[in-house]
N, C-alpha and C. Protein backbone atom coordinates (compact mmCIF):
# COMPACT_ATOMS: atom_id res chain seq x y z
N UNK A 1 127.27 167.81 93.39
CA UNK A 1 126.16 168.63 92.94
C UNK A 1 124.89 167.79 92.85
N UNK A 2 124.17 168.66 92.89
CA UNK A 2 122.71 167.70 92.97
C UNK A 2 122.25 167.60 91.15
N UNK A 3 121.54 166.39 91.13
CA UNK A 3 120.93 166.21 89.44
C UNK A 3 120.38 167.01 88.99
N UNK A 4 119.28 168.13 89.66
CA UNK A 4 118.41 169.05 89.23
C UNK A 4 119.84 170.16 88.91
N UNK A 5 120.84 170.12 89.57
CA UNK A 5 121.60 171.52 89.32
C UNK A 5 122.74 170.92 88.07
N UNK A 6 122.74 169.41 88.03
CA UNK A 6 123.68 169.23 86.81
C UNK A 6 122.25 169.45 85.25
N UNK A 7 121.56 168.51 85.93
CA UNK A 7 120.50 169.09 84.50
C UNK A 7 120.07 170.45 84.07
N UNK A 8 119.97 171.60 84.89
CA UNK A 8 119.92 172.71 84.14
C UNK A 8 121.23 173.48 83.96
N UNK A 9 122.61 173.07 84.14
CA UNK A 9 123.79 173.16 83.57
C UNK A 9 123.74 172.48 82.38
N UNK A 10 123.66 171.46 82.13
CA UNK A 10 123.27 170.79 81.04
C UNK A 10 122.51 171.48 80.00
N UNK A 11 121.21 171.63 80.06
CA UNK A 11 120.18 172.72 79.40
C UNK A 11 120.91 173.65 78.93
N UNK A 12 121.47 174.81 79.52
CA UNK A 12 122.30 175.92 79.52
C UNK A 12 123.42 175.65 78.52
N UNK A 13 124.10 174.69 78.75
CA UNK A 13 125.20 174.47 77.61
C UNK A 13 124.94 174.09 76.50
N UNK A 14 123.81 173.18 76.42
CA UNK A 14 123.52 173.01 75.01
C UNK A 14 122.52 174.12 74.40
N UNK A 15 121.63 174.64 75.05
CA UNK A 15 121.37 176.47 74.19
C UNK A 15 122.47 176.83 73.43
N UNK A 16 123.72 176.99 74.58
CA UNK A 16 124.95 177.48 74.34
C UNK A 16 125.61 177.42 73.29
N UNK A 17 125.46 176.58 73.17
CA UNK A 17 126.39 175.21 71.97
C UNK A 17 125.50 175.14 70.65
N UNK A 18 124.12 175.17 71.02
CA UNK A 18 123.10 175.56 69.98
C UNK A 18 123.00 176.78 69.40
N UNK A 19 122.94 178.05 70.03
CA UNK A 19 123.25 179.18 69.43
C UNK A 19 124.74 179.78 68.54
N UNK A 20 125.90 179.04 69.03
CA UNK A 20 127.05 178.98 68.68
C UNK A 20 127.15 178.22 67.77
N UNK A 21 126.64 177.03 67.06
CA UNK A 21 126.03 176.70 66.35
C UNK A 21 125.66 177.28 64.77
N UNK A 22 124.33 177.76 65.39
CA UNK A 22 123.61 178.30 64.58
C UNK A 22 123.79 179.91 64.60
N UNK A 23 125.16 180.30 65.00
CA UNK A 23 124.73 181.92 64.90
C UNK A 23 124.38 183.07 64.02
N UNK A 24 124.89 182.21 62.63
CA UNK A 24 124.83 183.38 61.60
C UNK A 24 122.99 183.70 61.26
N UNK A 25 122.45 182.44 61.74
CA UNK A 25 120.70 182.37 61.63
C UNK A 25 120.17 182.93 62.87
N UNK A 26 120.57 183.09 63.78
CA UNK A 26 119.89 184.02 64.99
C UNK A 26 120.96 185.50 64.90
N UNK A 27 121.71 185.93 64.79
CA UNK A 27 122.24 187.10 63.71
C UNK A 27 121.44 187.56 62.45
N UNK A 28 120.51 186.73 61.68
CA UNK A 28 119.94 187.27 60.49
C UNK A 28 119.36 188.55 60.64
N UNK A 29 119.22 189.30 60.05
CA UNK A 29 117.42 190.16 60.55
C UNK A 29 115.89 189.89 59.95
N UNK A 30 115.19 190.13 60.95
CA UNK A 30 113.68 189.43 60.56
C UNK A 30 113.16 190.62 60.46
N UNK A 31 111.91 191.38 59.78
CA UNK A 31 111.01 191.78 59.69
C UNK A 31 109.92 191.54 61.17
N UNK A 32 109.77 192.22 62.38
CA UNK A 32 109.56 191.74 63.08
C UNK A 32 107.97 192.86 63.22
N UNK A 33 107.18 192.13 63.80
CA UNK A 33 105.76 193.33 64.57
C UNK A 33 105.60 193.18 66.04
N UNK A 34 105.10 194.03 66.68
CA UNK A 34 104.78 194.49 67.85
C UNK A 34 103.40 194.25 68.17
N UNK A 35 102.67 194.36 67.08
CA UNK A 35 101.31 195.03 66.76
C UNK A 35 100.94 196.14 66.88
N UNK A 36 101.80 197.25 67.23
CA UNK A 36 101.43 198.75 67.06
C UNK A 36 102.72 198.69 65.85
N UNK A 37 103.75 198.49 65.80
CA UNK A 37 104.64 198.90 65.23
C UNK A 37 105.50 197.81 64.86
N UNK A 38 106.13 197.67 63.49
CA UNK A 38 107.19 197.08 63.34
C UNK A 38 108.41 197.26 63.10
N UNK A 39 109.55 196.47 63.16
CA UNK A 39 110.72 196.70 63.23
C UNK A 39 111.49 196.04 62.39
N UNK A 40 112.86 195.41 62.40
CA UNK A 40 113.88 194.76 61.68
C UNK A 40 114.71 194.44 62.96
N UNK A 41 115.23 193.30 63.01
CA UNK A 41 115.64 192.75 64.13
C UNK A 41 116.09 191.40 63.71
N UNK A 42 117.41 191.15 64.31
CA UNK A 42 117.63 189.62 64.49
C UNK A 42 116.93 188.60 65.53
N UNK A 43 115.70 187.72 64.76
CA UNK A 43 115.00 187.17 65.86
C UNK A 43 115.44 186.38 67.04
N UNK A 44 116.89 185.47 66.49
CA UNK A 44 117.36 184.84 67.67
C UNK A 44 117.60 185.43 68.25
N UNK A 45 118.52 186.62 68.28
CA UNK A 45 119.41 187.51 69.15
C UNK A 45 117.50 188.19 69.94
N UNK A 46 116.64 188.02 69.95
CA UNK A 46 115.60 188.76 70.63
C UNK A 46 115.01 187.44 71.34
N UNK A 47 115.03 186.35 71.40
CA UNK A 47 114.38 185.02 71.59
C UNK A 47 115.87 184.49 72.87
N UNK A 48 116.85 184.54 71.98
CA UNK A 48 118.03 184.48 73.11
C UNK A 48 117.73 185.23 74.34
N UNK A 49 118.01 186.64 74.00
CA UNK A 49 117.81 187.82 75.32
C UNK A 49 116.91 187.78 75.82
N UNK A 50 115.73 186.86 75.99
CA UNK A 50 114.21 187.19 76.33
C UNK A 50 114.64 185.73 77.10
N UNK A 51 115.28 184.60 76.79
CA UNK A 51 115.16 183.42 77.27
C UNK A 51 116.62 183.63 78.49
N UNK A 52 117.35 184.46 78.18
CA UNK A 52 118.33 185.11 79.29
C UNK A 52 118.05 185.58 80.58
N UNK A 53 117.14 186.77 79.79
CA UNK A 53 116.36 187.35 81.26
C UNK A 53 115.55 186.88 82.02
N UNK A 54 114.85 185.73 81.29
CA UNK A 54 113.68 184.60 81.72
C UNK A 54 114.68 183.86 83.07
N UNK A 55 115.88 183.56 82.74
CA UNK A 55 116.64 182.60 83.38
C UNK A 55 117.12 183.17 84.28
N UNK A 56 117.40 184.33 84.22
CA UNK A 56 118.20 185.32 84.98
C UNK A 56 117.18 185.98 86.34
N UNK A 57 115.87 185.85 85.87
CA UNK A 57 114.78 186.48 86.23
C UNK A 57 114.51 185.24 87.63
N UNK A 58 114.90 183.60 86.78
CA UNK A 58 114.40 182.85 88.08
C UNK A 58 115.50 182.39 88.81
N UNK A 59 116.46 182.77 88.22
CA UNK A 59 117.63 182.64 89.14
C UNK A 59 117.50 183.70 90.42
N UNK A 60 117.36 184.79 90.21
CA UNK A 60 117.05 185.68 91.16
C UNK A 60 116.03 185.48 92.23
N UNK A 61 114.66 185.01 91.26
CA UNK A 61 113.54 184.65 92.48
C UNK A 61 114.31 183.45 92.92
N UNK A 62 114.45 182.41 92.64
CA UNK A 62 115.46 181.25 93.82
C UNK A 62 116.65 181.52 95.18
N UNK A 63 117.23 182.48 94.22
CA UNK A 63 118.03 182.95 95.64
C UNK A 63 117.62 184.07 96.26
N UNK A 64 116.14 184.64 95.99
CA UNK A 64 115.46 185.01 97.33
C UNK A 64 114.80 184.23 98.08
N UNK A 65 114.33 183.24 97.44
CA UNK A 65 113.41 182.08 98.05
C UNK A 65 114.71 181.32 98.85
N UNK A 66 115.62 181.01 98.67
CA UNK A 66 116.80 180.50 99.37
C UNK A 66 116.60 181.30 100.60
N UNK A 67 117.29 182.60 100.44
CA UNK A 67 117.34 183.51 101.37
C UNK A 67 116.03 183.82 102.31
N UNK A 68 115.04 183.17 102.44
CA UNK A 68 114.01 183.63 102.48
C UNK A 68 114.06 182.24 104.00
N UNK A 69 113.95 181.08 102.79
CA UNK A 69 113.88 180.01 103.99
C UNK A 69 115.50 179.91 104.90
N UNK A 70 116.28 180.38 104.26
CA UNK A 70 117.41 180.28 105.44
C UNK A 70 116.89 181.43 106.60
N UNK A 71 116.20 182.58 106.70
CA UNK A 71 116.08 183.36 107.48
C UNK A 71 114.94 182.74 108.49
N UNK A 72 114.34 182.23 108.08
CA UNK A 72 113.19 181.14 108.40
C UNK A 72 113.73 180.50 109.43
N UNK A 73 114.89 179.47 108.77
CA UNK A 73 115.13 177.82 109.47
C UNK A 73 116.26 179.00 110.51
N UNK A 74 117.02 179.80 110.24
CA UNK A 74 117.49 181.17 111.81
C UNK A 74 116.27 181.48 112.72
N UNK A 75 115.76 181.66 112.36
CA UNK A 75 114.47 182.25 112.92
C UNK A 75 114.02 181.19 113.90
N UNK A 76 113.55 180.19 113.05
CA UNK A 76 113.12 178.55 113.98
C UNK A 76 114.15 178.33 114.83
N UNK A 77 115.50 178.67 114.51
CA UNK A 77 116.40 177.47 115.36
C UNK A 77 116.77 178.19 116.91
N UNK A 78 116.56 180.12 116.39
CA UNK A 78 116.99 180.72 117.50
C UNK A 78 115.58 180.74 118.46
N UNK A 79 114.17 179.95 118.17
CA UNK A 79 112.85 179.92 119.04
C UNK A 79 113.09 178.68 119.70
N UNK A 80 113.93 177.49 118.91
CA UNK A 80 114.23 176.11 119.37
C UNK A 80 115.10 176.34 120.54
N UNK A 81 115.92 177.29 120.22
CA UNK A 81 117.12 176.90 121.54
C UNK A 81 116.51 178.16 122.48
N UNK A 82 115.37 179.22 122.46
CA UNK A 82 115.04 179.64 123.43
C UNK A 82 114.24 178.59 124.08
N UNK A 83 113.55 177.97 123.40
CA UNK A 83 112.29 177.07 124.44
C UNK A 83 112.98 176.14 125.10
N UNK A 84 114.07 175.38 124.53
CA UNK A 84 114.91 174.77 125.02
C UNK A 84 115.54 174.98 126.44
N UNK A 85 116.02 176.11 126.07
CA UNK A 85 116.52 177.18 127.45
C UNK A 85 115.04 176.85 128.50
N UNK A 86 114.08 177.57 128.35
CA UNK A 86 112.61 177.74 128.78
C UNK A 86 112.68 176.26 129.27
N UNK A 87 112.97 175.38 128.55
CA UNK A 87 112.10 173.69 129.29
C UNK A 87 113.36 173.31 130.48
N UNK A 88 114.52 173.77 129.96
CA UNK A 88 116.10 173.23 130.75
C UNK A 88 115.77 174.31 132.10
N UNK A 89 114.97 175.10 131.72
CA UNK A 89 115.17 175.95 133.17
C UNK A 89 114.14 175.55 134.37
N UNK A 90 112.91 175.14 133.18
CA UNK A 90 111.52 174.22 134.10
C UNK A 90 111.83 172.83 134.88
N UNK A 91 112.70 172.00 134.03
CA UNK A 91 113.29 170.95 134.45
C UNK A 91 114.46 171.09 135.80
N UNK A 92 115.07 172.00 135.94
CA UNK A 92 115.90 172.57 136.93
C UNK A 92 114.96 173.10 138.13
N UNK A 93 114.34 173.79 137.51
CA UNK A 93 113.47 174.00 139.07
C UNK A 93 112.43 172.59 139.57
N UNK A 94 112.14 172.69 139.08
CA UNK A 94 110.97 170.56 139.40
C UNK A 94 112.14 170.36 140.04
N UNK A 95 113.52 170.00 139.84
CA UNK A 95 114.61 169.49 140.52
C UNK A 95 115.15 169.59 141.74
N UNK A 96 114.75 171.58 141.58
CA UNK A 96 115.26 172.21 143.12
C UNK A 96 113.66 171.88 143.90
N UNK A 97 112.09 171.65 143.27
CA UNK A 97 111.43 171.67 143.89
C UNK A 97 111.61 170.10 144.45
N UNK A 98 112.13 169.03 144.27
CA UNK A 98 111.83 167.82 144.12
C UNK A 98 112.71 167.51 145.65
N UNK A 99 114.05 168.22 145.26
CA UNK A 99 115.21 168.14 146.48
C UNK A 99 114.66 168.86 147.76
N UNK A 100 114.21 170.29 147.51
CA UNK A 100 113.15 170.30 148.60
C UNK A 100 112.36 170.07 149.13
N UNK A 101 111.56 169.28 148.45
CA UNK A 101 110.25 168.55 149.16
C UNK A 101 110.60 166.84 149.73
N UNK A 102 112.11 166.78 149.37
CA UNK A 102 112.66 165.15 150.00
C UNK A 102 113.11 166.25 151.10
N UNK A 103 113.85 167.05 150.82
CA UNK A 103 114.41 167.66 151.92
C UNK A 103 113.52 167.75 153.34
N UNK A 104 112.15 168.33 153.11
CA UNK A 104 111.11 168.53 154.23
C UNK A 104 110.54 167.23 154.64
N UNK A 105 110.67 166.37 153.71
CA UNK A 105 109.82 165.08 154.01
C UNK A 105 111.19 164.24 155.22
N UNK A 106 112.44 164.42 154.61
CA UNK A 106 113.17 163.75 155.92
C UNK A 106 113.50 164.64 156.80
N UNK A 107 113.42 165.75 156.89
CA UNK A 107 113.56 166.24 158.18
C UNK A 107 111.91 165.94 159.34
N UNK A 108 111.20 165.60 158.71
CA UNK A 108 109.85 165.38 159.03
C UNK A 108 109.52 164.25 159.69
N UNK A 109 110.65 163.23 158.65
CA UNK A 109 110.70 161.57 158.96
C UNK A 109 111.53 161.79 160.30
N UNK A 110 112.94 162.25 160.41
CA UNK A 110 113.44 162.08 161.71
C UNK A 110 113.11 163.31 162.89
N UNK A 111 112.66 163.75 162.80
CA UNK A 111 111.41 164.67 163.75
C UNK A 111 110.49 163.28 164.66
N UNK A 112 110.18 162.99 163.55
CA UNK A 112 109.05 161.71 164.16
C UNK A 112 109.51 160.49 164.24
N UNK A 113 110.91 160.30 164.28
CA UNK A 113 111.53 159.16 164.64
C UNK A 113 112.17 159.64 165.87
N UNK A 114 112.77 160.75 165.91
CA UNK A 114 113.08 161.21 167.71
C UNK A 114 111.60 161.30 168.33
N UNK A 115 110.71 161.71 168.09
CA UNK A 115 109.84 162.09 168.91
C UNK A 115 109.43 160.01 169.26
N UNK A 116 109.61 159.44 168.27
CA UNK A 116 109.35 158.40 168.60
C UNK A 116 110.20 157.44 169.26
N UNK A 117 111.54 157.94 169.61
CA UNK A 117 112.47 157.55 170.50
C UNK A 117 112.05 157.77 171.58
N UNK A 118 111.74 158.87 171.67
CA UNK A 118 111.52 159.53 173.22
C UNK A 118 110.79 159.02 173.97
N UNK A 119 109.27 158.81 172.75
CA UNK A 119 108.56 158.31 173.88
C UNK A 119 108.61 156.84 174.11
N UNK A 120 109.54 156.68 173.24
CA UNK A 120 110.31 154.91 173.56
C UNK A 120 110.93 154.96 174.69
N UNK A 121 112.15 155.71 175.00
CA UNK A 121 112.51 155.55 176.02
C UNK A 121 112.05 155.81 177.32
N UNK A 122 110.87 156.95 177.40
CA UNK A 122 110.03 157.26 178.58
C UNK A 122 109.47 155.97 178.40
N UNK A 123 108.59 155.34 177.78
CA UNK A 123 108.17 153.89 178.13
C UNK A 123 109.13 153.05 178.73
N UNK A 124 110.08 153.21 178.26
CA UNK A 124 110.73 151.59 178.93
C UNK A 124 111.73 152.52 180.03
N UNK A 125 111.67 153.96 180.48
CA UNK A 125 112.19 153.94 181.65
C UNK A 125 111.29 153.66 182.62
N UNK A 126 109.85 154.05 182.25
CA UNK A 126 108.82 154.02 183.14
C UNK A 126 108.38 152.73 183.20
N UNK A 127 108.74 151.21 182.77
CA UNK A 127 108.55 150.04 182.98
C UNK A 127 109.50 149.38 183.65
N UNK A 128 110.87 150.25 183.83
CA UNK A 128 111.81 149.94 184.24
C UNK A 128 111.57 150.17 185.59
N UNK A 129 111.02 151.36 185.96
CA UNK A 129 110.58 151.58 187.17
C UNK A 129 109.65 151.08 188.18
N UNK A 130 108.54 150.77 187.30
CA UNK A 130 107.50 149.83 187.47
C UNK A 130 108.36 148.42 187.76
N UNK A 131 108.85 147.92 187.03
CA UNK A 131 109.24 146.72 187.27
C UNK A 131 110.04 146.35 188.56
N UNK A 132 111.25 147.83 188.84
CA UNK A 132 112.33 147.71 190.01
C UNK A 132 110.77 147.84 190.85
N UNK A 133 110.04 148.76 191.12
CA UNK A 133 109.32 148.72 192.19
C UNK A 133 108.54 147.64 192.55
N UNK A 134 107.90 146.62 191.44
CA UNK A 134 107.36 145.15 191.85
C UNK A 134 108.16 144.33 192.05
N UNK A 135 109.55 144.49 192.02
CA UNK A 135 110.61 143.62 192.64
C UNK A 135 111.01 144.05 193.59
N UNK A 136 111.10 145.31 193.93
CA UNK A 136 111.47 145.30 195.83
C UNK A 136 110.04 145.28 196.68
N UNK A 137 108.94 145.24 195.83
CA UNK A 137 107.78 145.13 196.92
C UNK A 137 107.73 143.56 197.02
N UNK A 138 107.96 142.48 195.79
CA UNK A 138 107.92 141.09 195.85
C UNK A 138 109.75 140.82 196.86
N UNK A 139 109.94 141.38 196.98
CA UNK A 139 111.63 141.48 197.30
C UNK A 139 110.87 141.39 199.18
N UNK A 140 110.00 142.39 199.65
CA UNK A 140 109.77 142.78 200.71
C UNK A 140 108.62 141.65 201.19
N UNK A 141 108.18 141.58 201.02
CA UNK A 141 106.87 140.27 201.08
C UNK A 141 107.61 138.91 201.11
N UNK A 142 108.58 139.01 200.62
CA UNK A 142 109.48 137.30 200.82
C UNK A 142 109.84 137.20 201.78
N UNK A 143 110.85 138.49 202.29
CA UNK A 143 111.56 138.45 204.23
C UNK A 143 110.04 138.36 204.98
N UNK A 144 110.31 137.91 206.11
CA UNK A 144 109.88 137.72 207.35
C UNK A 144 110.26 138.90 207.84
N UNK A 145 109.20 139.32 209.22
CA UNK A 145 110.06 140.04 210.13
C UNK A 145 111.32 139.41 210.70
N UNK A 146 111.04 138.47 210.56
CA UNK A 146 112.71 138.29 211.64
C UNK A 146 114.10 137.84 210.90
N UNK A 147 113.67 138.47 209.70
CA UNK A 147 115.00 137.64 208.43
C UNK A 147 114.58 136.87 207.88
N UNK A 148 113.71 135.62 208.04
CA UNK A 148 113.61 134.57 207.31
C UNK A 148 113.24 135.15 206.52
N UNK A 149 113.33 134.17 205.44
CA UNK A 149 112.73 134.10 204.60
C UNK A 149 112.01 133.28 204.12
N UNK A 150 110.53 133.33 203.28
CA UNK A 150 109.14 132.74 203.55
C UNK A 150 109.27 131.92 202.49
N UNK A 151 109.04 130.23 202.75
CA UNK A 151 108.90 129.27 202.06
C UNK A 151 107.76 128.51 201.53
C-alpha cells in the first residue's frame, strides 16, 4: 500500500477508536441552533455524521477522478497504438518505395551496361576488321608478283 493510503487508514482508526472512546460524550444531548431554529441533539453523533459524509463525499469524488484519468490514459493509449499503426504503415511504404526505386535504378544500371557491351563489342569487332584488313593489305604488299617475297 502506498503511505498516503496507510496514513488516512490510520486517521480513520483513530477517529474510530476516539469516538469509541469517548461515546457516552458524543451520545450526550446538546441544546443545539440553526439560527432560524433550535433543537436538542447529540453534538458528536452530528460532528461524526457530517465528518462521515465529508469522507464519504471525497471518497467518491476520487474514484471519479480515478475513473476519469483511467478513461483518459484508454483513450491516449488506443490514439498511441493508432498513430503507431499510421507511422508502421508510412515506414512500410518508404520501404516498398525505396525497393522500387533500387529496383528501377538497376534495371537502368544493366540497360546501360548491355547497351554498353554492345557497343563494346561493335568496337572491337569493327577493329578486328580493320585490323584483319591492314594485315592482308600489309600481307599483299610483302609478295612480289612472282612469289617473292620483298626484303
Amino acid at each position: 500500500m502506498r503511505t498516503r493510503t496507510l496514513l488516512g487508514l490510520l486517521f480513520v482508526v483513530l477517529i474510530v477508536a476516539f469516538a469509541v472512546l469517548n461515546w457516552p460524550a458524543f451520545n450526550a444531548p446538546t441544546a443545539l441552533t440553526t439560527g432560524f431554529f433550535g433543537f436538542e441533539a447529540p453534538l458528536g453523533l452530528m460532528l461524526l455524521g457530517v465528518m462521515g459524509v465529508l469522507t464519504l463525499g471525497f471518497v467518491v469524488n476520487m474514484a471519479m477522478w480515478q475513473g476519469t484519468v483511467l478513461l483518459e490514459t484508454r483513450r491516449h493509449t488506443k490514439e498511441l497504438r493508432t498513430q503507431r499503426a499510421l507511422a508502421d504503415q508510412a515506414e512500410a511504404s518508404r520501404f516498398t518505395e525505396l525497393r522500387d526505386a533500387l529496383r528501377l535504378e538497376f534495371e537502368n544500371l544493366a540497360q546501360s551496361t548491355l547497351r554498353s557491351h554492345e557497343a563494346l563489342r561493335t568496337e572491337v569487332h569493327e577493329s578486328a576488321n580493320s585490323i584483319a584488313a591492314m594485315l592482308g593489305e600489309i600481307d599483299d604488299r610483302s609478295w612480289r608478283p612472282g612469289g617473292d617475297l620483298v626484303r
